[in-house]
Protein backbone atom coordinates (compact mmCIF):
# COMPACT_ATOMS: atom_id res chain seq x y z
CA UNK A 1 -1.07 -24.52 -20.20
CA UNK A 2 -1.76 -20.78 -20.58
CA UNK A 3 2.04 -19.43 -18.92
CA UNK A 4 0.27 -16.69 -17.16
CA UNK A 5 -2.12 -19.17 -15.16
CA UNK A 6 1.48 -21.04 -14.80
CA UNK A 7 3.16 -18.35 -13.26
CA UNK A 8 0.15 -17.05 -10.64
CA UNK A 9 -0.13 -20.90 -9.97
CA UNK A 10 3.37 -21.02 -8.76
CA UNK A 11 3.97 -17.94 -7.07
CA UNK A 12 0.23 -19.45 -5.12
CA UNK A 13 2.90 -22.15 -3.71
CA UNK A 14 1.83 -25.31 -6.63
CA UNK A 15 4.82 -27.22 -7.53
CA UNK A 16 5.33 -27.73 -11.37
CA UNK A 17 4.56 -31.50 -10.54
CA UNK A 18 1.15 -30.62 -9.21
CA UNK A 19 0.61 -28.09 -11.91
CA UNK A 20 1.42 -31.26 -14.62
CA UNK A 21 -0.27 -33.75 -12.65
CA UNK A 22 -3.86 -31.54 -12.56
CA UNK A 23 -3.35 -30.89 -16.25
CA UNK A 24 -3.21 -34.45 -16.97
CA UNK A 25 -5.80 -35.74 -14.81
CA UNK A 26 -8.41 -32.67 -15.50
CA UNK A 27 -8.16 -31.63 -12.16
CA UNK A 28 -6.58 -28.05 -13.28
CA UNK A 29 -9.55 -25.87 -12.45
CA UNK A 30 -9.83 -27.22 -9.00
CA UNK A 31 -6.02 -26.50 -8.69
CA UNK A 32 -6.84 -22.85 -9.36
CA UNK A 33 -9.95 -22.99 -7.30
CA UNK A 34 -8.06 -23.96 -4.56
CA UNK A 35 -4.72 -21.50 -4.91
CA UNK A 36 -6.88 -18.78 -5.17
CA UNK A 37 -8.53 -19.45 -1.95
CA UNK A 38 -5.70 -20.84 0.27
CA UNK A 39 -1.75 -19.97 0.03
CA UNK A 40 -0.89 -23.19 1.88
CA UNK A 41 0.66 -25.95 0.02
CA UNK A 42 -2.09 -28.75 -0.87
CA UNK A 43 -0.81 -32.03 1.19
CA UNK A 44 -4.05 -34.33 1.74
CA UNK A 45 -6.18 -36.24 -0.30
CA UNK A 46 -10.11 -36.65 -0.04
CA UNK A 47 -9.86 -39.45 2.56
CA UNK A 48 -7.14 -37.94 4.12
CA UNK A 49 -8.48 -34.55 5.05
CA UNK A 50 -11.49 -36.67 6.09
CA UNK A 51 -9.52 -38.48 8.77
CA UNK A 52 -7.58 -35.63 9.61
CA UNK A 53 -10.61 -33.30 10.69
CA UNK A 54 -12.62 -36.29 12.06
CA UNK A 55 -15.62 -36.38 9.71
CA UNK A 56 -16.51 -39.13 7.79
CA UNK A 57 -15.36 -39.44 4.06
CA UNK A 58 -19.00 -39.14 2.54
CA UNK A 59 -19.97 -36.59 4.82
CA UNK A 60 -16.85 -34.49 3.99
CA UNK A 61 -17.92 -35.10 0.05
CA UNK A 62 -21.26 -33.73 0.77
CA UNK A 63 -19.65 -30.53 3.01
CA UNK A 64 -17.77 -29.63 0.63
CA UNK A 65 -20.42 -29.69 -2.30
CA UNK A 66 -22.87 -27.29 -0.13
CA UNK A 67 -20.00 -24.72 0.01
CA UNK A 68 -20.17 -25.31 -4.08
CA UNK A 69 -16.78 -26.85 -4.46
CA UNK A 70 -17.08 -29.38 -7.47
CA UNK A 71 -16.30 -33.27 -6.56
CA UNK A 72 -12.20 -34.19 -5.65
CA UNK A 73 -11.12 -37.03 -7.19
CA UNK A 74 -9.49 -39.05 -4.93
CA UNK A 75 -5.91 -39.49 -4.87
CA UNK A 76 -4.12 -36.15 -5.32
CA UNK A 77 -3.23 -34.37 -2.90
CA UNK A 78 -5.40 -31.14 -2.74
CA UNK A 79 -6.51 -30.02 0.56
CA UNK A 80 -4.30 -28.10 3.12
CA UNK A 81 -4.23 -27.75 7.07
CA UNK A 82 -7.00 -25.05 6.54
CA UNK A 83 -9.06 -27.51 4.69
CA UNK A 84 -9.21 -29.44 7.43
CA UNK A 85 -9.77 -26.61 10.24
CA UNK A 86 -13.12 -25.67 7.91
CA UNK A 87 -14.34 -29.14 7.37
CA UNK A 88 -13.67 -29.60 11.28
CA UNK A 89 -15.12 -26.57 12.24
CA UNK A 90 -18.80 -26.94 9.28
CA UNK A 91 -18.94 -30.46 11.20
CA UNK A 92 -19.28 -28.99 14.36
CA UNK A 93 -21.79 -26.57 13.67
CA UNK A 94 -23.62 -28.94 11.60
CA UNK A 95 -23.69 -30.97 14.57
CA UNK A 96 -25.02 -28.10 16.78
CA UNK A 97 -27.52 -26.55 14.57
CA UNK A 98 -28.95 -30.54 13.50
CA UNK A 99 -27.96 -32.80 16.57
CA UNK A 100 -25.32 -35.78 16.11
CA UNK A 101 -26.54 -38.26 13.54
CA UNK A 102 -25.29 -41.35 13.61
């Protein structure tokens, strides 16, 4: 790993465990993606910032893909309590611009 993209990663709040973890599992990009955006530190998984914001797992997949994000493997933990404020909050106005769907 470049040490420069090291370095900003940690000072964003990754832990060097995280910053291995994405490396091995190709999920560094999304790592940086996500550290660049939020400061927070990353503590839920797919499903779990699904559950935590109240939307269902596919339709948090498919939220997240029309803000452009690329797919989340499941498993690490990525997402942060803002994650789950915007998925919360796109629900909700998905729900008032479209009606409930169910």
């Amino acid at each position: 790993m470049d040490p420069n993209l090291e370095r900003y990663l940690i000072d964003r709040g990754a832990t060097p465990d995280e910053l291995r973890r994405a490396e091995t599992e190709g999920w560094l990009t999304l790592l940086t993606i996500d550290r660049s955006l939020f400061r927070d530190q990353a503590k839920y998984s797919r499903a779990e910032v699904a559950e935590h914001s109240g939307v269902d797992p596919e339709v948090s997949i498919r939220l997240w893909r029309a803000l452009g994000f690329p797919d989340v493997p499941e498993g690490p933990p990525v997402f942060t309590e803002e994650s789950v404020s915007v998925l919360r909050t796109l629900q909700q106005r998905v729900e008032a611009w479209f009606g409930r769907r169910n």
